[in-house]
N, C-alpha and C. Protein backbone atom coordinates (compact mmCIF):
# COMPACT_ATOMS: atom_id res chain seq x y z
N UNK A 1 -88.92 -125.50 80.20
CA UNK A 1 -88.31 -124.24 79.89
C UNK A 1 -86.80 -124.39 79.85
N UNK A 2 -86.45 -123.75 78.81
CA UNK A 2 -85.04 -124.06 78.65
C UNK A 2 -84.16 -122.56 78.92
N UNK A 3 -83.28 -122.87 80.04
CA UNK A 3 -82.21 -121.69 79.94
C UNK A 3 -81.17 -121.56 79.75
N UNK A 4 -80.37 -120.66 79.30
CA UNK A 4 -78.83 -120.73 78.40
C UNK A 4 -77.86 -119.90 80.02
N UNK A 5 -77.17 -120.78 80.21
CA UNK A 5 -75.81 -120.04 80.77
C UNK A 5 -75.16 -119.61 79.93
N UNK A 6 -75.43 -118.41 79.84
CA UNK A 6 -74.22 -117.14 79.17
C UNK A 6 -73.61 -116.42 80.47
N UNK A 7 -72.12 -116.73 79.81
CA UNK A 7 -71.43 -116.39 81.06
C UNK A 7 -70.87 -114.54 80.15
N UNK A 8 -70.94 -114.01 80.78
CA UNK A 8 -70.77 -112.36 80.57
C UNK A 8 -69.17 -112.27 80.72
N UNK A 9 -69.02 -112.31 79.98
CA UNK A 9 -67.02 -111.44 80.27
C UNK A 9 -66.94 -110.11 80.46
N UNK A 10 -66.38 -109.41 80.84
CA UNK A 10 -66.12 -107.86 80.92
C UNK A 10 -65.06 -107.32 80.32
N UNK A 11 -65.26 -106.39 79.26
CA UNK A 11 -64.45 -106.23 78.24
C UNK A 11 -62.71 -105.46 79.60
N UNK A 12 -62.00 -105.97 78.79
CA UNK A 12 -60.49 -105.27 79.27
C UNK A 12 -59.73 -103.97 78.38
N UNK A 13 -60.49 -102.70 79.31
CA UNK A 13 -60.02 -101.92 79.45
C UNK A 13 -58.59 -101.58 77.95
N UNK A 14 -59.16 -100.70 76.96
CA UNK A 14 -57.52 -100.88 76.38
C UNK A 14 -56.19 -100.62 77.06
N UNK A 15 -56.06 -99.77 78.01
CA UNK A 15 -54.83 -99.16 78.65
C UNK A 15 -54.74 -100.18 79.58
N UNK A 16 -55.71 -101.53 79.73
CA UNK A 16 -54.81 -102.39 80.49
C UNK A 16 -54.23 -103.75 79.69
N UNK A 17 -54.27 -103.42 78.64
CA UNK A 17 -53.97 -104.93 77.46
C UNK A 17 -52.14 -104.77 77.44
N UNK A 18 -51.97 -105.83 77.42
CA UNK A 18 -50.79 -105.78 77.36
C UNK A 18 -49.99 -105.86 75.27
N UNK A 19 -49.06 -105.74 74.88
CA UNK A 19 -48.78 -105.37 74.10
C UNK A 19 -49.21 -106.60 72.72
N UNK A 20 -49.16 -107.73 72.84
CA UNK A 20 -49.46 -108.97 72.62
C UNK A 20 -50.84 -109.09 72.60
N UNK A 21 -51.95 -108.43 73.06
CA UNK A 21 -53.30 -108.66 73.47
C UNK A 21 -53.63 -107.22 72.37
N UNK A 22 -52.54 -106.21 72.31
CA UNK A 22 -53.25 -104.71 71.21
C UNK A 22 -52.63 -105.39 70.20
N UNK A 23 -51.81 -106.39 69.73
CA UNK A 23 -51.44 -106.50 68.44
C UNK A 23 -52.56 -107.61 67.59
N UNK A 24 -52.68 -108.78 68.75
CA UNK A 24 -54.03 -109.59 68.24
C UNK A 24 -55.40 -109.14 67.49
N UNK A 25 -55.59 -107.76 69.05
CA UNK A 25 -56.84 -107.13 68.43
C UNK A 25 -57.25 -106.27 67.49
N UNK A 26 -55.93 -105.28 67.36
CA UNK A 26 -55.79 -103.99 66.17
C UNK A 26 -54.77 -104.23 65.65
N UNK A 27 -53.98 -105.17 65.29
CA UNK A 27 -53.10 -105.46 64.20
C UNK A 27 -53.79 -105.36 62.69
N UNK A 28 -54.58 -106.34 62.69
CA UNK A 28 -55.29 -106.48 61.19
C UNK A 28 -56.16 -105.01 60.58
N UNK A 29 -56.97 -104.70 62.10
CA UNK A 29 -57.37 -103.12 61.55
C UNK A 29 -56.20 -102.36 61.27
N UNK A 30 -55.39 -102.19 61.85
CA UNK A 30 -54.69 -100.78 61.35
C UNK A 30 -53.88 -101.13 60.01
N UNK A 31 -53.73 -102.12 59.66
CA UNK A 31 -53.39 -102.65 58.02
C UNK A 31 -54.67 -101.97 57.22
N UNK A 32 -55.73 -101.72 57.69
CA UNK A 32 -56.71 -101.52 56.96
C UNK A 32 -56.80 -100.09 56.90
N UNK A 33 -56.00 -99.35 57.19
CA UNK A 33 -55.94 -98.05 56.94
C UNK A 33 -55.13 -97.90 56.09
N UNK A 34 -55.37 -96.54 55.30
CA UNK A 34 -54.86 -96.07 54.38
C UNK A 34 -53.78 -95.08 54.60
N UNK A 35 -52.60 -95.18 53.44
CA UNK A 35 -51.62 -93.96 53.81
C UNK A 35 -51.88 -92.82 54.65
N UNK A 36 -52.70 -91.79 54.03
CA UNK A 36 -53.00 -90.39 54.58
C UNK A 36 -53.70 -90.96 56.52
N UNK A 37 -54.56 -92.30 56.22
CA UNK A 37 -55.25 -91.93 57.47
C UNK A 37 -54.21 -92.74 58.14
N UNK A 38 -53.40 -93.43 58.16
CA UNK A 38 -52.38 -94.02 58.83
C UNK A 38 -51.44 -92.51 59.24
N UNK A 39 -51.11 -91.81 58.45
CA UNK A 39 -49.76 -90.76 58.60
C UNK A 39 -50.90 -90.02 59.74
N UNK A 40 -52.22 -89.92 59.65
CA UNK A 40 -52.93 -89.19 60.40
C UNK A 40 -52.95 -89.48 62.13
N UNK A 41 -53.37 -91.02 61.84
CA UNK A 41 -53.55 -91.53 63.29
C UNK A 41 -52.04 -91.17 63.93
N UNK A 42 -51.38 -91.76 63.36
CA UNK A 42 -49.86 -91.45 63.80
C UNK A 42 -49.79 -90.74 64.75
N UNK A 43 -49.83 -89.12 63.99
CA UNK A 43 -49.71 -87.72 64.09
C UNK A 43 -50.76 -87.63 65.66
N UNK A 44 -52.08 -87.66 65.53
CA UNK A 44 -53.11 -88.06 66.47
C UNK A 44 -52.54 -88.68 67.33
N UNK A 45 -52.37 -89.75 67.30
CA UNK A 45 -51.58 -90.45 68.82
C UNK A 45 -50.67 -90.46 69.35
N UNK A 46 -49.89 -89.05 68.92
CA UNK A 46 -48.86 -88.78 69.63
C UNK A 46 -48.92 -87.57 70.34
N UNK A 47 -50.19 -86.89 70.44
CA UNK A 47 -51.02 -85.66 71.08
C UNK A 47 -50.77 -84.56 70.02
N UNK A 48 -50.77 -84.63 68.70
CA UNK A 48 -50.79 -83.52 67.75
C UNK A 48 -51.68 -82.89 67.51
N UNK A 49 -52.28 -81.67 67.53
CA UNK A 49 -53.83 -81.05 67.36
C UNK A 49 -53.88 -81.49 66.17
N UNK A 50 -55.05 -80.92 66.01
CA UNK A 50 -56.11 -80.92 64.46
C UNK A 50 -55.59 -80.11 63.30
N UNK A 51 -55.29 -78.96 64.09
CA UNK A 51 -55.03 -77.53 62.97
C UNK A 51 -53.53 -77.82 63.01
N UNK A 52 -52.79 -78.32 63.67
CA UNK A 52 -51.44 -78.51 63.46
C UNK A 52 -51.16 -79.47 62.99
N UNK A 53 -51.55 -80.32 62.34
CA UNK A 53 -52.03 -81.58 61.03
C UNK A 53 -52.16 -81.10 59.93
N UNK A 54 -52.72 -80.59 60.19
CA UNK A 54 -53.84 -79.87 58.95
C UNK A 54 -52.41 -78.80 58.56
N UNK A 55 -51.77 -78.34 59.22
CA UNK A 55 -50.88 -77.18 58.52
C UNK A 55 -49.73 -78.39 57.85
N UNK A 56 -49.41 -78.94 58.98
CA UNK A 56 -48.25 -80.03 58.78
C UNK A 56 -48.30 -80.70 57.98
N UNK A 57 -49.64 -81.02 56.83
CA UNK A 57 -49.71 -81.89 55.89
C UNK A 57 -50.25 -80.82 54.68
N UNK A 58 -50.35 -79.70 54.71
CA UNK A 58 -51.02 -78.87 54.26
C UNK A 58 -52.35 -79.18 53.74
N UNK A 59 -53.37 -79.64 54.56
CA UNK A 59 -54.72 -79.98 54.62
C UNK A 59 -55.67 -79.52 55.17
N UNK A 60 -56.93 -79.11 54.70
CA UNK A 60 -57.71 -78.22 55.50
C UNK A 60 -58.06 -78.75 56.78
N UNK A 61 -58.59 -78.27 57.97
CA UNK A 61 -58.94 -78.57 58.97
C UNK A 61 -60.05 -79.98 58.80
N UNK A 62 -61.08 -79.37 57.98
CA UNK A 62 -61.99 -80.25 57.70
C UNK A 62 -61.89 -81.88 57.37
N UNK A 63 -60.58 -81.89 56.08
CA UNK A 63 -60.35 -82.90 56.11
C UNK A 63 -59.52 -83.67 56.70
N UNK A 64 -58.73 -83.29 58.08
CA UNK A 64 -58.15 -84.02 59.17
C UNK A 64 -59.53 -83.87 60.01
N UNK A 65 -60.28 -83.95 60.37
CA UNK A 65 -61.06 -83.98 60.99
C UNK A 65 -62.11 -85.22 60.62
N UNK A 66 -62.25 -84.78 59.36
CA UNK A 66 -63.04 -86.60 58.60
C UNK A 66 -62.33 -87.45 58.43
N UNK A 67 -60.93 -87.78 58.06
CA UNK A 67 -60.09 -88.47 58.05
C UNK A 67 -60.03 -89.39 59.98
N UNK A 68 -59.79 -88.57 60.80
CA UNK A 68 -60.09 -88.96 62.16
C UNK A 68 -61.26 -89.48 62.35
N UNK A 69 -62.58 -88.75 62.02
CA UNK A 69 -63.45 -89.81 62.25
C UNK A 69 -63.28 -91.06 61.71
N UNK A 70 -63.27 -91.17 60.69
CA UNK A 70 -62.93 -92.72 59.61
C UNK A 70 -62.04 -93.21 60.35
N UNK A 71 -61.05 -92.99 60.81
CA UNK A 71 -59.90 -93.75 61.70
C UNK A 71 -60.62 -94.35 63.10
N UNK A 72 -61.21 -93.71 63.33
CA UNK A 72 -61.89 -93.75 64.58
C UNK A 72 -63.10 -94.90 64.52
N UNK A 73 -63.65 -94.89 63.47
CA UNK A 73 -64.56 -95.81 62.98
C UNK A 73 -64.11 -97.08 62.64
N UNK A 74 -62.77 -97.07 61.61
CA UNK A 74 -62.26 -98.59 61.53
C UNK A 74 -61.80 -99.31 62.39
N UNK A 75 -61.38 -98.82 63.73
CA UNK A 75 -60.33 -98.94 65.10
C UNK A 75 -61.53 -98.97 66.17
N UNK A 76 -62.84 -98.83 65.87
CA UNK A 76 -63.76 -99.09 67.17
C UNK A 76 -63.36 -97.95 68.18
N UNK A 77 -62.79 -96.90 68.51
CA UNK A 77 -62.14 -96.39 69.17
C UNK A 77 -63.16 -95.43 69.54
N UNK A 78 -63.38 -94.71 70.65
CA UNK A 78 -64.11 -93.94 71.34
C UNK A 78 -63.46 -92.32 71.43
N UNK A 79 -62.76 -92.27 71.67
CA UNK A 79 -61.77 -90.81 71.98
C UNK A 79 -60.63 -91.29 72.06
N UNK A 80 -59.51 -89.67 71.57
CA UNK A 80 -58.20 -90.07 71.03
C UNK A 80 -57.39 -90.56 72.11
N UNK A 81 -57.38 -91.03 73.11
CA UNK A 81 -56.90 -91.69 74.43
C UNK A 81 -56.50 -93.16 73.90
N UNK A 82 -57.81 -93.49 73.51
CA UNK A 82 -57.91 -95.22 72.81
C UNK A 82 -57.11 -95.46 72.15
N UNK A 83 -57.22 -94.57 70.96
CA UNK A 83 -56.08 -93.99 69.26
C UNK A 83 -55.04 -94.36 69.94
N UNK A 84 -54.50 -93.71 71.14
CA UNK A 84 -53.11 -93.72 71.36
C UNK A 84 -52.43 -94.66 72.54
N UNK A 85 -53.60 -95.49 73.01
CA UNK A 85 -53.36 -96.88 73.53
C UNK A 85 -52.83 -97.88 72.36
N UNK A 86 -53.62 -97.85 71.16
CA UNK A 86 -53.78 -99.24 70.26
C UNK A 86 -52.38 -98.40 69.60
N UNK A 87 -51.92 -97.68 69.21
CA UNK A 87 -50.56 -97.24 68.65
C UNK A 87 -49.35 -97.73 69.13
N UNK A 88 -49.61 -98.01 70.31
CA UNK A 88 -48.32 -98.92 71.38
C UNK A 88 -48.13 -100.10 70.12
N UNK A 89 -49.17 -100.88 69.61
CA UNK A 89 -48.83 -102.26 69.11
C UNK A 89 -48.33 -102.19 67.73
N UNK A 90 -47.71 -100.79 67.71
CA UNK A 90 -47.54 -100.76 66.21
C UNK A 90 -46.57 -99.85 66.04
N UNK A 91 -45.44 -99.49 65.70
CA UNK A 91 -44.68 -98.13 65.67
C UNK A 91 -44.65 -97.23 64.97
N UNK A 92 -44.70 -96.21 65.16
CA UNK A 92 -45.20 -94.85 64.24
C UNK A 92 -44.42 -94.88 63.09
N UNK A 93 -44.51 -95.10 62.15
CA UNK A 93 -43.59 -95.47 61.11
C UNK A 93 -42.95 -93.79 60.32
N UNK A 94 -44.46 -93.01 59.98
CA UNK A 94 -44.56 -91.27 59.83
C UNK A 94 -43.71 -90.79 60.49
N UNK A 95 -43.82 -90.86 62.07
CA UNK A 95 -42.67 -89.77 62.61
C UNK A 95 -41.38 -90.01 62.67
N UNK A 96 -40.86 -90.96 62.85
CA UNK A 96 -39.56 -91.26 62.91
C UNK A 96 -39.15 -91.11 61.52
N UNK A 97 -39.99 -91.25 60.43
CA UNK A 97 -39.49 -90.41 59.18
C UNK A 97 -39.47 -89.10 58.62
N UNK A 98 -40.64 -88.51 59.42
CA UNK A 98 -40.26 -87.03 59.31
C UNK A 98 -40.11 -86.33 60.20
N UNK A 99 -40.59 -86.63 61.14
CA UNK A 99 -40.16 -85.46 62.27
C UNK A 99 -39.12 -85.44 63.23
């Protein structure tokens, strides 16, 4: 009988990665976002509601809301906490231009 040592790692926490460890892992994803959902996450990870997106870009609720999921989906991300951990490795490029 043959058995495999698989050794189990335990994933690290995003809010404990250091800045070098979020750019390795979500660098290449967040290239993979698109204008609108990039200006979105932005907006999102800096604690901006939904409906105050949605006015701020003049967009219905609905579609900041699907736009977030899709963001949420390419980024592996669980809730907007995560969103705004992995944003550390990247600088808001949106706000410092408009707001």
């Amino acid at each position: 009988m043959i058995t495999s040592n698989i050794i189990s790692f335990k994933e690290i926490p995003l809010s404990e990665m250091d800045s070098a460890t979020l750019v390795s892992n979500y660098g290449t994803k967040l290239t993979l976002l698109t204008k609108k959902q990039r200006v979105i996450f932005d907006l999102l990870s800096n604690g901006m509601m939904v409906k105050d997106i949605a006015k701020h870009l003049q967009l219905a609720e609905i579609t900041v809301k699907v736009v977030k999921a899709r963001v949420m989906v390419i980024l592996g991300v669980k809730n907007l906490q995560e969103m705004a951990v992995i944003s550390k490795c990247n600088s808001c490029t949106y706000l410092k231009q408009h707001l």
